[in-house]
N, C-alpha and C. Protein backbone atom coordinates (compact mmCIF):
# COMPACT_ATOMS: atom_id res chain seq x y z
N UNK A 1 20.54 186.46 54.23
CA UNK A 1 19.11 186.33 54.34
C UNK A 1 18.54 187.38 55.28
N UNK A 2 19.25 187.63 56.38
CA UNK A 2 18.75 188.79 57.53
C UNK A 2 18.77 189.96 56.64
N UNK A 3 19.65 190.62 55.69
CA UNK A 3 19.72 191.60 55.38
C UNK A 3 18.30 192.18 54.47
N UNK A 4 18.01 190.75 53.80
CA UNK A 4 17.09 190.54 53.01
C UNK A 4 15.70 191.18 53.63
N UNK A 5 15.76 190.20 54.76
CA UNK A 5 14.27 190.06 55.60
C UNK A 5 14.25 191.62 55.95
N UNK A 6 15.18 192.31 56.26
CA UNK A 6 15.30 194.02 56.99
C UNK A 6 15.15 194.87 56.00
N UNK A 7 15.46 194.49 54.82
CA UNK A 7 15.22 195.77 53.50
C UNK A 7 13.85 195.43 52.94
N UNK A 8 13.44 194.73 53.47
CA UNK A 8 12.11 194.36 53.03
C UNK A 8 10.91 194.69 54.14
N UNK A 9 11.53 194.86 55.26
CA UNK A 9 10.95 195.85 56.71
C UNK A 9 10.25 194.45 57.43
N UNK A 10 10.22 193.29 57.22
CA UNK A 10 9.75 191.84 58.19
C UNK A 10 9.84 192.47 59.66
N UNK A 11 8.85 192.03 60.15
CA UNK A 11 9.34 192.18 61.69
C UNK A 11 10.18 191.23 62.50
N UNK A 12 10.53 191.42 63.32
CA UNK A 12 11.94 191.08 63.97
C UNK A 12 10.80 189.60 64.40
N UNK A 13 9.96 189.12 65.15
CA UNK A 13 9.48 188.01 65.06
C UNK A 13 9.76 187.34 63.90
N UNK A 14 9.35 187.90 62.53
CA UNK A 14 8.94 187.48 61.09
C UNK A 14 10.18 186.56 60.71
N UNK A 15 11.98 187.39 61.34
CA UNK A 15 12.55 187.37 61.04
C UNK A 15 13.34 185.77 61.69
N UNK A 16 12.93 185.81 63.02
CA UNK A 16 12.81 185.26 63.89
C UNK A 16 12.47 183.61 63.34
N UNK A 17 11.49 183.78 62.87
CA UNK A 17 10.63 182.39 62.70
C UNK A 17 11.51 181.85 61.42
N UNK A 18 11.49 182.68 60.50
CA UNK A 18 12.17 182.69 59.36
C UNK A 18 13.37 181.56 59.40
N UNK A 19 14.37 182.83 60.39
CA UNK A 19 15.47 182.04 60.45
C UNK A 19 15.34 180.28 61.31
N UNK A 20 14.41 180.23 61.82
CA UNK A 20 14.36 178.93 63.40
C UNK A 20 13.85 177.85 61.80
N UNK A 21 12.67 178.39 61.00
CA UNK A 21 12.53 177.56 60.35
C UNK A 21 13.73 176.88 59.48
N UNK A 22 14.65 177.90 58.85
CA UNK A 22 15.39 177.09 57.85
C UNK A 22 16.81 176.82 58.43
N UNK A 23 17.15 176.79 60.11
CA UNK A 23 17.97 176.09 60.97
C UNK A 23 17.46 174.85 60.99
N UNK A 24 15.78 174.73 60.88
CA UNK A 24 15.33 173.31 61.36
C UNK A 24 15.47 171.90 60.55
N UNK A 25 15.88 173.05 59.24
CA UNK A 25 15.25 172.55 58.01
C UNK A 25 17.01 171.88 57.64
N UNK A 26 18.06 172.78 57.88
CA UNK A 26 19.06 172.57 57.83
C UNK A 26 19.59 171.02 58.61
N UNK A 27 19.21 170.98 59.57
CA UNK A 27 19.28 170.13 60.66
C UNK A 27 19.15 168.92 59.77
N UNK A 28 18.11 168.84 59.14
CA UNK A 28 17.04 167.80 59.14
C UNK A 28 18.15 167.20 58.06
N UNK A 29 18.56 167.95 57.43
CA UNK A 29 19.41 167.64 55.72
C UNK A 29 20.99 167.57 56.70
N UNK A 30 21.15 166.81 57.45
CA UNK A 30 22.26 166.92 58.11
C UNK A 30 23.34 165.88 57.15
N UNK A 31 24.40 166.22 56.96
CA UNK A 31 25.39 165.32 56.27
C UNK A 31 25.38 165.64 54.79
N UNK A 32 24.52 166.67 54.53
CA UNK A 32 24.35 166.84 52.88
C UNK A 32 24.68 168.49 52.89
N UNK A 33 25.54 168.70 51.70
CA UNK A 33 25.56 169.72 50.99
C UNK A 33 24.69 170.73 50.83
N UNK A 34 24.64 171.91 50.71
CA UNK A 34 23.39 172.62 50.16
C UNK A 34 23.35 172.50 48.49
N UNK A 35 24.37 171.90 48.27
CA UNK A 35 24.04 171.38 46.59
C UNK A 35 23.37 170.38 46.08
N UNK A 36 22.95 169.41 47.22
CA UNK A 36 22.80 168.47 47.33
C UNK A 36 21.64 168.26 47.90
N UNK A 37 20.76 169.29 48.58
CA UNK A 37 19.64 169.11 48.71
C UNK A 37 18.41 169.23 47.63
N UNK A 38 17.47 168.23 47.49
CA UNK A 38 17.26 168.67 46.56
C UNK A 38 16.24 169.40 46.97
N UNK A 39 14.77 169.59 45.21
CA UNK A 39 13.91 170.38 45.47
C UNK A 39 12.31 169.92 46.37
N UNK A 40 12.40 168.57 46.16
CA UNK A 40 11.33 168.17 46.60
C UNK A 40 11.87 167.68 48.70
N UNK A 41 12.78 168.16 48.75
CA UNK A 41 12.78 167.91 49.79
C UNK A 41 12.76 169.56 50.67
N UNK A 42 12.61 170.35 50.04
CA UNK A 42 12.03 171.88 50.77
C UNK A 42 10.74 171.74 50.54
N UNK A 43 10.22 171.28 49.53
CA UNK A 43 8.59 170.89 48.80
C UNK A 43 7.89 170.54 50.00
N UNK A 44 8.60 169.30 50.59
CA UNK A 44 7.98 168.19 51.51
C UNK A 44 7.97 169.16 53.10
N UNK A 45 8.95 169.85 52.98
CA UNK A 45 9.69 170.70 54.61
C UNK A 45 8.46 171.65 53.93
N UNK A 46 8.24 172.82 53.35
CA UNK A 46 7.23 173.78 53.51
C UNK A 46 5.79 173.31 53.78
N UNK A 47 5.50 172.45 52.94
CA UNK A 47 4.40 171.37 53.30
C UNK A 47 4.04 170.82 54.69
N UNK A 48 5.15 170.01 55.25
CA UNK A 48 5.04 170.02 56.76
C UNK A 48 4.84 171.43 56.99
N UNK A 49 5.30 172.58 57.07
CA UNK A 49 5.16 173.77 57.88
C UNK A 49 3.57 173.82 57.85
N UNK A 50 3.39 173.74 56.53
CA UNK A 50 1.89 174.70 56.50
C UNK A 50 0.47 173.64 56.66
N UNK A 51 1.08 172.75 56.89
CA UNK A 51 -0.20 171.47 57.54
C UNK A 51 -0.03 170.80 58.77
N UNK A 52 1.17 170.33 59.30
CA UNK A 52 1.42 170.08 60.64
C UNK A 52 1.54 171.22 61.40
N UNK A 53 2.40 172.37 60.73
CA UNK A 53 3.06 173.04 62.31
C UNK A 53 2.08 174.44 61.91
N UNK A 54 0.80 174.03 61.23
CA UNK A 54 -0.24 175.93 60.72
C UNK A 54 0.97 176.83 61.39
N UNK A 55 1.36 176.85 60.34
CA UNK A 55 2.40 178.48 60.50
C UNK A 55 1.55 179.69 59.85
């Protein structure tokens, strides 16, 4: 994902937030797979971002 965010020129904050967000997000889905997460539960996590935490 870092390599991603850098060929795409993000700033090192950008990159920053990026990553803190989908550690948080990881957290949250603790005990589950990444196969196993599903879709409405990033749905619900971006949603919180962009109404509770105005990112």
């Amino acid at each position: 994902m870092l390599s991603l965010l850098r060929a795409r020129h993000y700033s090192i904050r950008t990159e920053q937030a990026y990553i803190d967000w989908v550690t948080r997000f990881m957290r949250g889905c603790a005990g589950q797979s990444i196969a196993e997460v599903k879709r409405t539960d990033v749905e619900r996590y971006l949603s919180y971002l962009a109404t509770e935490r105005t990112i």
